[in-house]
N, C-alpha and C. Protein backbone atom coordinates (compact mmCIF):
# COMPACT_ATOMS: atom_id res chain seq x y z
N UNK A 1 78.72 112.06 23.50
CA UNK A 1 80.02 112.16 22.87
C UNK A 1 80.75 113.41 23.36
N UNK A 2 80.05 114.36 23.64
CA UNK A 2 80.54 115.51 23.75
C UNK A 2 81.33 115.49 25.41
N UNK A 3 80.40 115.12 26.44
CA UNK A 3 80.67 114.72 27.64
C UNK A 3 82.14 113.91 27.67
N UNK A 4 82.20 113.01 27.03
CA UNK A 4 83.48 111.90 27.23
C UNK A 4 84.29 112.71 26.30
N UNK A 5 84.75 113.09 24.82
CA UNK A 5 85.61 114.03 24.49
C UNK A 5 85.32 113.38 23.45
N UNK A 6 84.85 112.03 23.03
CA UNK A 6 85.03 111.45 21.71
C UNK A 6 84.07 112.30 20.11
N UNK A 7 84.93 112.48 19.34
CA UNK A 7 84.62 113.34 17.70
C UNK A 7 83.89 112.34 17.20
N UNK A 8 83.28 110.74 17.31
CA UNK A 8 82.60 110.69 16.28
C UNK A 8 81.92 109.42 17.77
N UNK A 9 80.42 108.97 16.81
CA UNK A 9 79.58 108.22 17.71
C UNK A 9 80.81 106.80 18.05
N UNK A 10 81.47 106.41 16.58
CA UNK A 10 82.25 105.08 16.98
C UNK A 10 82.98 104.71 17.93
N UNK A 11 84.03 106.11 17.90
CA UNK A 11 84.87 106.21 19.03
C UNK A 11 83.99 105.83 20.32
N UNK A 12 82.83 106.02 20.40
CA UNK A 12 82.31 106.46 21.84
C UNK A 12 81.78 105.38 21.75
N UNK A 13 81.67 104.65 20.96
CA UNK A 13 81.04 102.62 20.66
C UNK A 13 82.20 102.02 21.14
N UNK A 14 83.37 102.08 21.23
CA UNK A 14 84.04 101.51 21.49
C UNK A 14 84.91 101.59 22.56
N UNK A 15 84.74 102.57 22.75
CA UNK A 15 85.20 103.12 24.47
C UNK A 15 83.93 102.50 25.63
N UNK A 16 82.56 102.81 25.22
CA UNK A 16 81.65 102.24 25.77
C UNK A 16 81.64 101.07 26.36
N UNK A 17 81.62 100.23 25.17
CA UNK A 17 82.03 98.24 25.52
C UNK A 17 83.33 98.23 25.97
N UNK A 18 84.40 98.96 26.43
CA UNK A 18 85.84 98.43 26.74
C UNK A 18 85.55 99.14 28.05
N UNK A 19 84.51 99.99 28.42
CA UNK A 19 84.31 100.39 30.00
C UNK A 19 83.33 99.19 30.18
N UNK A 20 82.30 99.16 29.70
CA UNK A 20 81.83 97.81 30.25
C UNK A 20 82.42 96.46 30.04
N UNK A 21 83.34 96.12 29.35
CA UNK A 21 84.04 94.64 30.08
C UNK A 21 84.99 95.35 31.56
N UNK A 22 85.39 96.26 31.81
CA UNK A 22 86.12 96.62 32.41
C UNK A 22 85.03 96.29 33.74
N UNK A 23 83.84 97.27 33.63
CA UNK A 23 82.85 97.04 34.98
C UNK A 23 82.91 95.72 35.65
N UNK A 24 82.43 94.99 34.26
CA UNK A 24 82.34 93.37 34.96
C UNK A 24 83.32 92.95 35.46
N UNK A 25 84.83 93.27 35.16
CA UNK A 25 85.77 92.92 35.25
C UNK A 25 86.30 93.07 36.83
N UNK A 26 85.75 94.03 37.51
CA UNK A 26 85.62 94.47 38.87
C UNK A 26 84.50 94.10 39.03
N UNK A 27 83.51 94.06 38.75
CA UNK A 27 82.46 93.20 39.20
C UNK A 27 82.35 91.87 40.14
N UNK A 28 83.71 91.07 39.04
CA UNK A 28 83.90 90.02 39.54
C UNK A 28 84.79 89.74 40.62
N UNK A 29 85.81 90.15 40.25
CA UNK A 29 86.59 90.50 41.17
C UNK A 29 86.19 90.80 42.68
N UNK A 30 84.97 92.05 42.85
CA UNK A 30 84.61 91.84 43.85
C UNK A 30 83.85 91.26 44.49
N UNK A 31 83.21 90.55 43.75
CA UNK A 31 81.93 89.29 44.17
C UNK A 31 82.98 88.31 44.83
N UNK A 32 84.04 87.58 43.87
CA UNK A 32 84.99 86.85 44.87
C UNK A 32 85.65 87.65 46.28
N UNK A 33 85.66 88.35 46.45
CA UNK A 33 86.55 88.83 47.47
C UNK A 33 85.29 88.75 48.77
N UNK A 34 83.93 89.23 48.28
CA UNK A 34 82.53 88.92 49.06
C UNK A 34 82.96 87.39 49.36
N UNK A 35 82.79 86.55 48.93
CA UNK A 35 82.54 85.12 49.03
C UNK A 35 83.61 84.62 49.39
N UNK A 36 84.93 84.87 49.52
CA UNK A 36 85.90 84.65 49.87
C UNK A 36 85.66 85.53 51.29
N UNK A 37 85.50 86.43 51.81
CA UNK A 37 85.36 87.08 53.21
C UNK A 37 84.46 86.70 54.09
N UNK A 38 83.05 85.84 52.97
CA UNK A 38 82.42 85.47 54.11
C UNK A 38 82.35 84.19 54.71
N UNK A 39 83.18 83.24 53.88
CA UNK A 39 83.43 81.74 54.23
C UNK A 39 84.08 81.35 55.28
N UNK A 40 83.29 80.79 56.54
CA UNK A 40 84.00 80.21 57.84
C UNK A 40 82.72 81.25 58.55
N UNK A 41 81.76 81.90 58.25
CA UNK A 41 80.76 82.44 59.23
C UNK A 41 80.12 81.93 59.37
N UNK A 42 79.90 80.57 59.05
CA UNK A 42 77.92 79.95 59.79
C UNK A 42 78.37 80.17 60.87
N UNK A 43 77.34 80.08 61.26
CA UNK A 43 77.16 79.98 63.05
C UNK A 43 77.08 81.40 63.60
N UNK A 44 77.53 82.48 62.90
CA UNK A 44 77.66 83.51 63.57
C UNK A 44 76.31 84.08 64.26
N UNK A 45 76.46 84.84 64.95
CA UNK A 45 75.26 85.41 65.44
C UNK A 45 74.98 86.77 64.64
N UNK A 46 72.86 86.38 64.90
CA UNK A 46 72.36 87.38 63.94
C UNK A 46 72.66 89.00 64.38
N UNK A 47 73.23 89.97 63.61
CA UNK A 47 73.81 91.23 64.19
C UNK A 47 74.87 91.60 64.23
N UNK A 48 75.77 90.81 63.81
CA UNK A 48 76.98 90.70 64.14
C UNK A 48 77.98 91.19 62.92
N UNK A 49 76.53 91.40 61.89
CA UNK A 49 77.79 91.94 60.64
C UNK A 49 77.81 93.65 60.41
N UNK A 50 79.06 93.49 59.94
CA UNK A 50 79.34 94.98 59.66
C UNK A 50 78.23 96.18 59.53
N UNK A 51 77.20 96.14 58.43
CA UNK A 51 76.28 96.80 58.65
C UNK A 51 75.57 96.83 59.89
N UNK A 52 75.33 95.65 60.60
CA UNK A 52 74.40 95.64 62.30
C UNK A 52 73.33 94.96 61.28
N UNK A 53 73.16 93.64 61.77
CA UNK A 53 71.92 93.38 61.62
C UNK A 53 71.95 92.10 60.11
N UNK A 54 73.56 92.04 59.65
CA UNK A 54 73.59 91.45 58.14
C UNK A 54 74.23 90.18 58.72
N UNK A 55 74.51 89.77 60.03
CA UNK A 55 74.97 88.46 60.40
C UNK A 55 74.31 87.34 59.67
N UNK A 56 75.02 86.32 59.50
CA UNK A 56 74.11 84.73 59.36
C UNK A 56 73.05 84.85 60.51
């Protein structure tokens, strides 16, 4: 409580769960944008992805 600024445990109950729907909320968001970026790669060759080595 002291860390985040909130005066009583509730406040900090409820700030808590409204950062975590928020997480998921980008969570998801970026899982689609994954799955949406990688659609149209079969075939690619192994190596070929960004990291080196994460190709299909």
């Amino acid at each position: 409580m002291a860390r985040t600024g909130h005066s009583t445990a509730r406040d900090a109950l409820i700030h808590q769960h409204a950062s975590a729907d928020r997480d998921r909320l980008i969570a998801d968001v970026l899982s689609k944008l994954v799955q949406k970026g990688t659609r149209g790669t079969r075939g690619a060759t192994k190596g070929t992805g960004h990291a080196g080595g994460t190709g299909a």
